[in-house]
C-alpha atoms as a PDB file:
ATOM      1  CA  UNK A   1       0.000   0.000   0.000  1.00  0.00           C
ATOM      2  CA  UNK A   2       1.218   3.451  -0.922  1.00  0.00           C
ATOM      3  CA  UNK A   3       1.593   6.246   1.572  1.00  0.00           C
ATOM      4  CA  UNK A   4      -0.289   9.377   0.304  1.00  0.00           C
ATOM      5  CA  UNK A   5       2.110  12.145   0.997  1.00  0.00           C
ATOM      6  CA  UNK A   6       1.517  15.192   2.738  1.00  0.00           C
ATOM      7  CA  UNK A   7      -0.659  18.411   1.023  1.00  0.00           C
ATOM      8  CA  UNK A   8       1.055  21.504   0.769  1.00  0.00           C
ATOM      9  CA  UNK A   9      -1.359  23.969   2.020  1.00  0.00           C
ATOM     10  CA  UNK A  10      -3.373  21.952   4.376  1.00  0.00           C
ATOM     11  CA  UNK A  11      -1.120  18.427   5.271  1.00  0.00           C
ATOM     12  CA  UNK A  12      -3.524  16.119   4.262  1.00  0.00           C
ATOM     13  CA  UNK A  13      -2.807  13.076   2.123  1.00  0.00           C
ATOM     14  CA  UNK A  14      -3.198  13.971  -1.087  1.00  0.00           C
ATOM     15  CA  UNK A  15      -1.824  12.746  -4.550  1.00  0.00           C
ATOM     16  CA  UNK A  16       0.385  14.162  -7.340  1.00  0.00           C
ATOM     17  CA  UNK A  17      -1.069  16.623  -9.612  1.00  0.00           C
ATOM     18  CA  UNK A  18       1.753  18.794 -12.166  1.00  0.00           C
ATOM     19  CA  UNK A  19       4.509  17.811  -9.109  1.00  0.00           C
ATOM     20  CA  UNK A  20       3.208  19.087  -6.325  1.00  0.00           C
ATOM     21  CA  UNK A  21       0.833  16.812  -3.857  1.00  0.00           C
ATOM     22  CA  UNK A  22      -2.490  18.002  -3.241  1.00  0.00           C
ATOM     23  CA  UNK A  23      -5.608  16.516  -1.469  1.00  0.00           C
ATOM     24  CA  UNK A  24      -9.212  16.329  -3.076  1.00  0.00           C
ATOM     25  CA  UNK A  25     -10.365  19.087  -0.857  1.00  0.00           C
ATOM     26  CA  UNK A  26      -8.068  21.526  -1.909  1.00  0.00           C
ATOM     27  CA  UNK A  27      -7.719  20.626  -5.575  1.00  0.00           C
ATOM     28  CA  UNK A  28     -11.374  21.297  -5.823  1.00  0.00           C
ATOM     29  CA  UNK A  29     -10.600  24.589  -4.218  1.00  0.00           C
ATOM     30  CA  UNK A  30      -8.377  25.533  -6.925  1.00  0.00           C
ATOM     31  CA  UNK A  31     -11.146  26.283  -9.502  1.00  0.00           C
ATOM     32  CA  UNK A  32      -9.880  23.930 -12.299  1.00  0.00           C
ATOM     33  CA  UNK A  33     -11.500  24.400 -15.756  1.00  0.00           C
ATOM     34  CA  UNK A  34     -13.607  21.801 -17.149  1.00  0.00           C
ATOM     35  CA  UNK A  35     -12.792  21.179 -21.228  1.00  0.00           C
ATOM     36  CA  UNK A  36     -16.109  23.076 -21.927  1.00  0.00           C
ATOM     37  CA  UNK A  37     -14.532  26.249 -20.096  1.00  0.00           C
ATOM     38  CA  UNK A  38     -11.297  25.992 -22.029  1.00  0.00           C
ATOM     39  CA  UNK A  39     -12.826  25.731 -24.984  1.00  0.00           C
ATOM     40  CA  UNK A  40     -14.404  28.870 -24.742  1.00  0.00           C
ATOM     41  CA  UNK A  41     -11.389  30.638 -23.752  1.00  0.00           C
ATOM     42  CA  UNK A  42      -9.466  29.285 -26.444  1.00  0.00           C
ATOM     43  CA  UNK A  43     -12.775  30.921 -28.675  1.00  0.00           C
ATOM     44  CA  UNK A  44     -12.629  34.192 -27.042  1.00  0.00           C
ATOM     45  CA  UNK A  45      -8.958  34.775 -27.065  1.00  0.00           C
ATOM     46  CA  UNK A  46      -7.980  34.033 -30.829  1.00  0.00           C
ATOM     47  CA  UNK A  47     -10.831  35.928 -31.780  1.00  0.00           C
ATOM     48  CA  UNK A  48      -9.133  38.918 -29.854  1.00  0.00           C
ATOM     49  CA  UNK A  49      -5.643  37.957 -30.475  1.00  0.00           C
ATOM     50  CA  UNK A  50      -3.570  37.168 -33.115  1.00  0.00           C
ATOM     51  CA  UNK A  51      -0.333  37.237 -32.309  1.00  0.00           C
ATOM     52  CA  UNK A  52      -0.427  33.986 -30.788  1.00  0.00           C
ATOM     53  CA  UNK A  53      -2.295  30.984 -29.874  1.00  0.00           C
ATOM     54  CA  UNK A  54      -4.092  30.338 -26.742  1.00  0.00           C
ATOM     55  CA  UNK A  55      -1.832  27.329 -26.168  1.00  0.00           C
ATOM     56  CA  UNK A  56       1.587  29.635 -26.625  1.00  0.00           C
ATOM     57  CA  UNK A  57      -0.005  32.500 -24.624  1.00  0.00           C
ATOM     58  CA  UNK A  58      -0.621  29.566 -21.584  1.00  0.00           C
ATOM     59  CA  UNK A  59       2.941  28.320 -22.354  1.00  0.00           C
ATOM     60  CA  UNK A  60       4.463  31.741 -22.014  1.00  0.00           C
ATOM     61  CA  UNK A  61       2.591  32.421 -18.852  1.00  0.00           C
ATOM     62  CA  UNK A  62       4.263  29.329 -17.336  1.00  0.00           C
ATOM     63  CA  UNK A  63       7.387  30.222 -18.188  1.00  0.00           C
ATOM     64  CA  UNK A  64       7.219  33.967 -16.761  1.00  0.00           C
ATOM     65  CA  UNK A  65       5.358  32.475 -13.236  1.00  0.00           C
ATOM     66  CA  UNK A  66       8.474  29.904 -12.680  1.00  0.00           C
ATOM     67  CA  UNK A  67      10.597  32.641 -13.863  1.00  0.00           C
ATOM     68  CA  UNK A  68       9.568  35.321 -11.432  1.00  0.00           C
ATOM     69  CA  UNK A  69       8.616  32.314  -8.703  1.00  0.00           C
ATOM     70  CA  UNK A  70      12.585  31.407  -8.933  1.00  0.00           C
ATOM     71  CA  UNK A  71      13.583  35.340  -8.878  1.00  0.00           C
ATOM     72  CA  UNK A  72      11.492  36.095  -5.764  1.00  0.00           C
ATOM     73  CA  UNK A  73      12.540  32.877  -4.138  1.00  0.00           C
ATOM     74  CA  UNK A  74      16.210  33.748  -4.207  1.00  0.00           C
ATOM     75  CA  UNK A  75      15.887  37.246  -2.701  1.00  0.00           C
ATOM     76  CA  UNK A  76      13.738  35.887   0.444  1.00  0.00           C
ATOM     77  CA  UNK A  77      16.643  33.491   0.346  1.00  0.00           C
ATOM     78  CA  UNK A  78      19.322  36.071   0.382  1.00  0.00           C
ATOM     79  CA  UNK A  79      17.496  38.291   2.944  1.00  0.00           C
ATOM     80  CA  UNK A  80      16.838  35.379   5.395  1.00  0.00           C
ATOM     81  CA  UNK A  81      20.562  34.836   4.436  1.00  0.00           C
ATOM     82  CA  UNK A  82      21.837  38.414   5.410  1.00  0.00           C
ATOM     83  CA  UNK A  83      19.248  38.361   8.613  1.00  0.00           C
ATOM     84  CA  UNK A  84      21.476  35.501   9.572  1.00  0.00           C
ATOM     85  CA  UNK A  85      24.375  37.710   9.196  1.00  0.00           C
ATOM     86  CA  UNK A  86      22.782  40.875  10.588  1.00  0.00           C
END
């Protein structure tokens, strides 16, 4: 039998969803979109924008929230760093 690891906001077992474990009762808290939902984004976007795809624009959002995720995690990293110094 598997161990259900830990959820990271409330501790919970939970399962794996995109690498990063999450229980049932939070993942319905995040406000996931069904396939009908997406499908109307995708609709509504491209008809407003055509420099790129829905899928890029989602692809280039990723990359800019990991991107600014990493930067923001490395200066509370090198202020807890410099408190230690202080």
């Amino acid at each position: 039998m598997e161990l259900k690891k830990p959820c990271f906001p409330c501790g919970n077992p939970g399962t794996d969803l995109f690498g990063y474990i999450i229980c049932d009762s939070c993942k319905t808290k995040l406000g996931l979109f069904t396939d009908e939902t997406i499908q109307k984004h995708i609709a509504l976007y491209e008809k407003s924008n055509k420099k790129r795809s829905y899928a890029e624009e989602i692809r280039y959002r990723l990359e800019f929230v990991e991107k600014d995720y990493i930067k923001k995690r490395i200066k509370l990293h090198h202020i807890q760093e410099r408190l230690n110094q202080i």
